[in-house]
Protein backbone atom coordinates (compact mmCIF):
# COMPACT_ATOMS: atom_id res chain seq x y z
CA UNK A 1 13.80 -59.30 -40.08
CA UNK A 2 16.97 -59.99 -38.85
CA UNK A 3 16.16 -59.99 -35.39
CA UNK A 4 13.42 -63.03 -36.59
CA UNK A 5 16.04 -64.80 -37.87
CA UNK A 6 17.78 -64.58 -34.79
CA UNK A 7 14.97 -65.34 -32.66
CA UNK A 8 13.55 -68.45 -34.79
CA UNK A 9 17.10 -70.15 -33.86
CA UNK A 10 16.91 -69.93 -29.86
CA UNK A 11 13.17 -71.19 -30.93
CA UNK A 12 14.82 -74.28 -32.22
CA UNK A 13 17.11 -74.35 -29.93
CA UNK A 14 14.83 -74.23 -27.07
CA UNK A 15 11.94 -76.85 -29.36
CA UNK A 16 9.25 -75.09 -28.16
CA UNK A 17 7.68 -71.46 -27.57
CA UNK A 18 7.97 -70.09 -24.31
CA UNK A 19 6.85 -67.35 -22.27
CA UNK A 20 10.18 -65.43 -23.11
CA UNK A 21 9.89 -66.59 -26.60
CA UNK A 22 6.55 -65.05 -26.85
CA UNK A 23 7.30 -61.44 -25.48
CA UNK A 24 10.20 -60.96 -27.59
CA UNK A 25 8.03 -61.90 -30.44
CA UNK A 26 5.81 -59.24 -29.35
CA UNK A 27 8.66 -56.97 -28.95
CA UNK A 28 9.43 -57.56 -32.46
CA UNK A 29 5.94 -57.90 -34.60
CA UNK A 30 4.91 -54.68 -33.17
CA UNK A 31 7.77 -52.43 -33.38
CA UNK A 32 8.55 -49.98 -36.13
CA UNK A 33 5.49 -49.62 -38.51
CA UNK A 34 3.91 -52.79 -36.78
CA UNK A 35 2.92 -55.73 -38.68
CA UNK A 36 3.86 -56.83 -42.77
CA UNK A 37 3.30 -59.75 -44.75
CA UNK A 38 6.90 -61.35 -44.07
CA UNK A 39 6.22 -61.25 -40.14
CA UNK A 40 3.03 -62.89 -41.01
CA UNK A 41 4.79 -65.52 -43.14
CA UNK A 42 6.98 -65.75 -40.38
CA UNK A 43 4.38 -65.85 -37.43
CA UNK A 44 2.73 -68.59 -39.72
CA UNK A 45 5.76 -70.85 -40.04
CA UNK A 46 6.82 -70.59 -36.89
CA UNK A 47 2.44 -71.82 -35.81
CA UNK A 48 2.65 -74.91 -38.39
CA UNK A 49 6.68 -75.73 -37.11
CA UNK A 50 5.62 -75.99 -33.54
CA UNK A 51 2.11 -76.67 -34.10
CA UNK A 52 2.20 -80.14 -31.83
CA UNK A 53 4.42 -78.19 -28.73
CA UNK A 54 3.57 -77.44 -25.72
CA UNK A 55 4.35 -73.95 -26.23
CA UNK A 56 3.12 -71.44 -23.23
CA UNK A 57 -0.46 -69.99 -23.25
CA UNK A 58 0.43 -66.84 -24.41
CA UNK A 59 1.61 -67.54 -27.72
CA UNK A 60 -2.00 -68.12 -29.50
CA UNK A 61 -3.22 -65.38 -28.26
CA UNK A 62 -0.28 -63.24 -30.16
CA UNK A 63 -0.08 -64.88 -32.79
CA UNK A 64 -3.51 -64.05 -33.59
CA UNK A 65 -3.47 -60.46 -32.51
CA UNK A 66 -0.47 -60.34 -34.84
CA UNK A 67 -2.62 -61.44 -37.87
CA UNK A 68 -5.79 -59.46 -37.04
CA UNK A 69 -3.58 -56.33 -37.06
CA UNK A 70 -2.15 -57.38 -40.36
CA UNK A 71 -5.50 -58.08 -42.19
CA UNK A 72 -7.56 -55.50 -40.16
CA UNK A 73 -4.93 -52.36 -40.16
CA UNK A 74 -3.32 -52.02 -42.97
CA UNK A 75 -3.66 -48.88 -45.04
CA UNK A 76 -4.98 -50.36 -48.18
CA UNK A 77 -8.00 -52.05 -46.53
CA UNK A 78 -8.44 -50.71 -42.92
CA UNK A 79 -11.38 -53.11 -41.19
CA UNK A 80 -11.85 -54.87 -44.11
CA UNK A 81 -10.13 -58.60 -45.37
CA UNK A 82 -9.85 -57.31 -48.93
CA UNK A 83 -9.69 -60.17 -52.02
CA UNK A 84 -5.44 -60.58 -51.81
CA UNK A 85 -5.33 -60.75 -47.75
CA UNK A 86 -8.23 -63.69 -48.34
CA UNK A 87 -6.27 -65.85 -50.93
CA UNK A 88 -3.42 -65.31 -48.91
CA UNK A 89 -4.83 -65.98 -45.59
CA UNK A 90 -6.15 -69.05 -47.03
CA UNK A 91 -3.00 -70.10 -48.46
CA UNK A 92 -1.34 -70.31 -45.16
CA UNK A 93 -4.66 -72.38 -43.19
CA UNK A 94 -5.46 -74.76 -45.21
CA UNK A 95 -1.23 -75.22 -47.07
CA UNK A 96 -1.82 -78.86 -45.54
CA UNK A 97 -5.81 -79.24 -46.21
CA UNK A 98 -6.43 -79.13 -42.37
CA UNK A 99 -7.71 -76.21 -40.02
CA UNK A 100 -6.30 -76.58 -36.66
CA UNK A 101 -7.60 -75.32 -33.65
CA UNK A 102 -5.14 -71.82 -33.32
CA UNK A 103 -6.28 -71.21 -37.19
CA UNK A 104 -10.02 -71.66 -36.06
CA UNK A 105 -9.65 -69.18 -33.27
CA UNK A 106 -8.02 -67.09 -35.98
CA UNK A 107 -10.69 -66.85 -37.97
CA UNK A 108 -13.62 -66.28 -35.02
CA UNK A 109 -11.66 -63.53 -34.00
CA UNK A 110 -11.33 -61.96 -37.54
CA UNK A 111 -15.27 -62.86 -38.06
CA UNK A 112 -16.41 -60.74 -34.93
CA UNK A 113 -13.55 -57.80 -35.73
CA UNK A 114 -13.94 -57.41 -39.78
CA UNK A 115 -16.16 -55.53 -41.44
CA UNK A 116 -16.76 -57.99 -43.93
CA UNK A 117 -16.18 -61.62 -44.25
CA UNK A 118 -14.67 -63.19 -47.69
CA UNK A 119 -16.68 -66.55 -48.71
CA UNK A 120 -13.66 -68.39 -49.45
CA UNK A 121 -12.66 -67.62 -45.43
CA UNK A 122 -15.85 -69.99 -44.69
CA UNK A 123 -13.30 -73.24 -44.05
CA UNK A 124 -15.47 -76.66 -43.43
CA UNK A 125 -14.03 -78.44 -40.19
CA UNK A 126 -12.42 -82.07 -40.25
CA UNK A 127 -16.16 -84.49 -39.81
CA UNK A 128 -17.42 -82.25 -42.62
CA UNK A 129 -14.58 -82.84 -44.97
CA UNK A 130 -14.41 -86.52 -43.83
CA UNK A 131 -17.69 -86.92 -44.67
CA UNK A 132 -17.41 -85.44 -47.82
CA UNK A 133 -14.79 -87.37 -48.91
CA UNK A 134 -17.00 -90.22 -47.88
CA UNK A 135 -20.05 -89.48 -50.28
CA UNK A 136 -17.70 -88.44 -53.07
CA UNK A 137 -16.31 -92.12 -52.60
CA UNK A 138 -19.80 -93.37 -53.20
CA UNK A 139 -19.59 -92.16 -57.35
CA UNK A 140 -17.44 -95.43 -57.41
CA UNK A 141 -20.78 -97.35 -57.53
CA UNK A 142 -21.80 -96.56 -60.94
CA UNK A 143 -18.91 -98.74 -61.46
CA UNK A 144 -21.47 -101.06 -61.57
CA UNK A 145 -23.10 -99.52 -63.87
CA UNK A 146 -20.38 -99.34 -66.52
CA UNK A 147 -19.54 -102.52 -66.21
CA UNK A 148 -22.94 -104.35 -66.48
CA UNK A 149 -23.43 -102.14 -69.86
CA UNK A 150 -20.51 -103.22 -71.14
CA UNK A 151 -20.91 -106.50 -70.41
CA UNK A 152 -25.04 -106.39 -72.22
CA UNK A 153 -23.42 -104.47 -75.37
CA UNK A 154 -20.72 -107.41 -76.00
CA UNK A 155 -23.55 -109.85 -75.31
CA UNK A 156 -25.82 -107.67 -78.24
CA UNK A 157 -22.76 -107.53 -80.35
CA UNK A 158 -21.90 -111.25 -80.32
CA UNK A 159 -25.70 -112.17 -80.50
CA UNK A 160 -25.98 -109.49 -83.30
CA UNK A 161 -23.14 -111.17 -85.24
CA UNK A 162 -24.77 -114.48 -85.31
CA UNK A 163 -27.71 -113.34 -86.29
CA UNK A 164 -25.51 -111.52 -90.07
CA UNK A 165 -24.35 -115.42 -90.25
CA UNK A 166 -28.01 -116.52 -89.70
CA UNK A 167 -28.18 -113.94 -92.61
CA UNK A 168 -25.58 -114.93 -94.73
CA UNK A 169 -26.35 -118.76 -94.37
CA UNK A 170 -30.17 -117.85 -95.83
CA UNK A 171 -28.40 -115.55 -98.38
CA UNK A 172 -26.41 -118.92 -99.40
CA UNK A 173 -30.07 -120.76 -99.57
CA UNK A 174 -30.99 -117.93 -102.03
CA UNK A 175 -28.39 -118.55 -104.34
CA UNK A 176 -28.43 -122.26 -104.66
CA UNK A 177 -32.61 -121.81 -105.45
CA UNK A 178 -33.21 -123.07 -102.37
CA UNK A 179 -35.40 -120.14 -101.55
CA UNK A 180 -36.53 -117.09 -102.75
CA UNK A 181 -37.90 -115.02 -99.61
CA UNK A 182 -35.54 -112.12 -100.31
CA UNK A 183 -37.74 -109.70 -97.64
CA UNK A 184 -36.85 -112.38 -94.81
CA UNK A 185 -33.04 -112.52 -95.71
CA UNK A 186 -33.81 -108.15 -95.44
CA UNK A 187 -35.69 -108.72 -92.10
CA UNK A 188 -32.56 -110.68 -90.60
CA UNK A 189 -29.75 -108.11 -91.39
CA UNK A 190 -32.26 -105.11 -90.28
CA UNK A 191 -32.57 -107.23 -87.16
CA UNK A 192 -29.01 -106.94 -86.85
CA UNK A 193 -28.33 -103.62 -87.57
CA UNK A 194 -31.05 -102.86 -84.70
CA UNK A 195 -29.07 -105.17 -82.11
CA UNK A 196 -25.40 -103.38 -83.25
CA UNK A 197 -27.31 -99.89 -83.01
CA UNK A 198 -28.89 -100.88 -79.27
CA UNK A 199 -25.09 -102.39 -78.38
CA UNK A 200 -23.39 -98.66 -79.63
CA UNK A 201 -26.00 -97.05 -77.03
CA UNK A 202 -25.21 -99.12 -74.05
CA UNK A 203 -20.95 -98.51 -75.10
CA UNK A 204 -21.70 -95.05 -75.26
CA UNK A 205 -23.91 -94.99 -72.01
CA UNK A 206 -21.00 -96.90 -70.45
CA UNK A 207 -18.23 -94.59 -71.55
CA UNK A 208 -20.31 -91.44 -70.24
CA UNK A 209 -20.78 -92.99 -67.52
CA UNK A 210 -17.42 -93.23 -66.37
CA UNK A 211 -15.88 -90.09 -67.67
CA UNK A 212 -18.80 -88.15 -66.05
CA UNK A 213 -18.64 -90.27 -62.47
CA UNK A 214 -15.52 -91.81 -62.23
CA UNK A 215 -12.59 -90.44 -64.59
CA UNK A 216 -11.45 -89.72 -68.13
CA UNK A 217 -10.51 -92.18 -69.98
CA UNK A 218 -6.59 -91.32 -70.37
CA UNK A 219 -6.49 -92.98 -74.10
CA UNK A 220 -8.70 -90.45 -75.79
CA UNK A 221 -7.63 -87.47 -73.69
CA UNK A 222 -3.98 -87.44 -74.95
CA UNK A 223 -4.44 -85.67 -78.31
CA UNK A 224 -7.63 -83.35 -78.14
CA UNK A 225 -7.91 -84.11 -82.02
CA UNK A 226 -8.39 -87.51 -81.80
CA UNK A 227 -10.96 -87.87 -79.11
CA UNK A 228 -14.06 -88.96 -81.05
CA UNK A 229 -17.49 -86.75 -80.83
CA UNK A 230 -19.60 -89.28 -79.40
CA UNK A 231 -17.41 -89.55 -76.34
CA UNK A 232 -17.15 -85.90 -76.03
CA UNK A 233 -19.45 -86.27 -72.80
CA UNK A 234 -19.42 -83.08 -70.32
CA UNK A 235 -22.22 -83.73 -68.90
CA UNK A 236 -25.58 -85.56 -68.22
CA UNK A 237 -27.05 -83.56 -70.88
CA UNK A 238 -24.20 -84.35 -73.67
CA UNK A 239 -24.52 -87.98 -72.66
CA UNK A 240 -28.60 -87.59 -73.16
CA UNK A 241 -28.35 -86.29 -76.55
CA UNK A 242 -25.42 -88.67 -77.46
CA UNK A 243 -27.47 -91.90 -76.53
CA UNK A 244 -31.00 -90.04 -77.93
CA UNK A 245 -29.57 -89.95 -81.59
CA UNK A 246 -28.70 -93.72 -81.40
CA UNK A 247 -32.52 -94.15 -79.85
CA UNK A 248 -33.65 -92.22 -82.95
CA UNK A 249 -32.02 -94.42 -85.56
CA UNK A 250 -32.71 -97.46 -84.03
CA UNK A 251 -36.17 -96.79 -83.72
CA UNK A 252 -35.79 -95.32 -87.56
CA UNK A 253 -34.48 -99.12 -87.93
CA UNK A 254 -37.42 -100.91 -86.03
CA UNK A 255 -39.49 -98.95 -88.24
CA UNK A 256 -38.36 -99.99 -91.41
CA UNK A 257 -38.45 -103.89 -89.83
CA UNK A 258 -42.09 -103.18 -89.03
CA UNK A 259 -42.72 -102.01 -92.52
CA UNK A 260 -41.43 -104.88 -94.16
CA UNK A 261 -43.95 -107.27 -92.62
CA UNK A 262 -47.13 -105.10 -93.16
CA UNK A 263 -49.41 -106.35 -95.50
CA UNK A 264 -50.39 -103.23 -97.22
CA UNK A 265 -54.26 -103.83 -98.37
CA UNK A 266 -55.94 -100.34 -98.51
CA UNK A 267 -55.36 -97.00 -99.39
CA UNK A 268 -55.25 -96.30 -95.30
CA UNK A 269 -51.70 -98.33 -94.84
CA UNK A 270 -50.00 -96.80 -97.34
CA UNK A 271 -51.16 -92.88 -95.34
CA UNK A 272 -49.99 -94.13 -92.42
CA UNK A 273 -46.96 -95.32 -93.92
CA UNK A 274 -46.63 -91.83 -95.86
CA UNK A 275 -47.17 -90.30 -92.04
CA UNK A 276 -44.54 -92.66 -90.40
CA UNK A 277 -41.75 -91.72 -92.51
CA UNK A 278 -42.85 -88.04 -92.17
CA UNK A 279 -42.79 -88.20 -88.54
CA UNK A 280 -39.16 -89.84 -89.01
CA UNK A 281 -37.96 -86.85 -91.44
CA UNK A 282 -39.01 -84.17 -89.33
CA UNK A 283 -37.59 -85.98 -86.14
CA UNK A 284 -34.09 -85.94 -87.80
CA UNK A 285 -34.38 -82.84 -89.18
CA UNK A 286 -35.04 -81.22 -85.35
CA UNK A 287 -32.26 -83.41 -84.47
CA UNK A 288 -29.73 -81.84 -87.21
CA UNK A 289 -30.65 -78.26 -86.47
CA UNK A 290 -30.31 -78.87 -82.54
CA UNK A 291 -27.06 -80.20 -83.48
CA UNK A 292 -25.70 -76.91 -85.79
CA UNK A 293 -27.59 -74.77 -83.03
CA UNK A 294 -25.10 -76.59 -80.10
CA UNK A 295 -21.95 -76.20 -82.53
CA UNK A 296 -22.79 -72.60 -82.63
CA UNK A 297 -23.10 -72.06 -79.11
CA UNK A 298 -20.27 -73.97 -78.68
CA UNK A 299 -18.00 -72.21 -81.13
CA UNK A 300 -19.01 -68.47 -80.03
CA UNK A 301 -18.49 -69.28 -76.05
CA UNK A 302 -15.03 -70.07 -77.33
CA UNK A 303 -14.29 -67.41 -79.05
């Protein structure tokens, strides 16, 4: 190692690897019991120091002939590129999240020589990665889409609240004798209720939206505690069953609105009243087991 040491100073000395260079390198990796992980490290750091030389012809072709016997003749793992020599190799490509052209011809020659061929070896070259980058980029769209949710659930919100003082001005008419149509002054508030109930599903569609496209949002994340359920969004699924419980109770809500203005005349309404809120009991009930049966799931996958 030594004799490296030595050697990787007349390198710098000289800025460049030369023909000399290279057979003294040869000289070196392959004497005693031949090739070991420090005069790969070495081989490697002396590739990514002078990787922009114009270092003599030779030297690629040791320096992968150097790492083939490494990977390829060891004792442990003779022919093969076992799980450790893979990370590693990997490691030392890709330190800098490029594959150069001597690292390319690296791995072709290791392809054609090993028995086998680790998946995590299969490197993607620079248009592929570029392009990658490119169409991750595009998630930044459903920017868009949080935004012009956010924007409709204020809007429902504000128009929701005036609606409660719509409310409260007719409750005002009530007390003064004015008049005495309590189910109207119920019909305004359940109104509301429905607009705050459709505003909390576009929030919540928002939020998902940008912790499952974008990022997380930082203020929540900080204590695990005190993130709330309803933003606990993984996925699209979590965000689907998140905004499908608000659906349910606002169209629980709509239903009670619609029942408030039917003239019940025969024995018929009043079944298909009876039916209605059926329906509605079993829907939350299927709703309330799915939602033990996921907080099972959840709780035995983490223990």
């Amino acid at each position: 190692m030594n004799n490296l040491i030595e050697l990787k100073k007349v390198i710098l000395a000289k800025g460049m690897i030369d023909e000399q260079t290279v057979e003294q390198l040869r000289d070196i990796v392959f004497a005693d019991n031949g090739m070991d992980q420090g005069k790969a490290n070495f081989l490697f750091e002396l590739k990514d120091a002078f990787l922009t030389k114009n270092n003599h012809s030779s030297w690629e072709p040791l320096f992968i002939d150097a790492i083939t016997s490494y990977l390829l003749e060891d004792e442990e793992s003779p022919g093969e590129i076992d799980d450790n020599e893979a990370q590693w190799l990997r490691a030392k490509i890709q330190y800098d999240g490029k594959l150069g052209k001597i690292d390319r011809a690296l791995l072709a020659n290791l392809k054609s020589k090993s028995i086998n061929y680790p998946a995590i070896l299969h490197l993607k070259n620079k248009s592929i990665l570029f392009f990658e980058a490119i169409l991750f980029s595009t998630r930044f769209v459903t920017f868009l889409a949080v935004l012009g949710s956010l924007l409709a659930a204020i809007a429902l919100f504000v128009v929701s609240t005036l609606q409660v003082v719509k409310g409260l001005i007719f409750f005002i008419d009530i007390v003064k004798g004015i008049s005495d149509d309590l189910e109207h002054l119920v019909a305004i508030f359940v109104s509301s209720v429905d607009g705050y109930l459709f505003a909390t599903v576009l929030l919540i569609f928002s939020m998902g939206i940008y912790e499952l496209f974008i990022d997380k949002i930082d203020v929540v994340s900080k204590q695990k505690d005190s993130r709330p359920n309803w933003l606990r969004i993984n996925s699209i699924d979590d965000l689907k069953s998140s905004l499908g419980k608000v659906i349910l109770m606002i169209l629980i809500v709509s239903f009670f609105e619609h029942s408030l203005n039917i003239k019940y005349e025969n024995i018929s309404d009043l079944l298909f009243l009876g039916i209605g809120i059926l329906l509605i009991a079993v829907a939350l009930f299927l709703t309330h087991a799915h939602g033990k049966h996921k907080e099972k799931n959840s709780k035995e996958i983490n223990n």
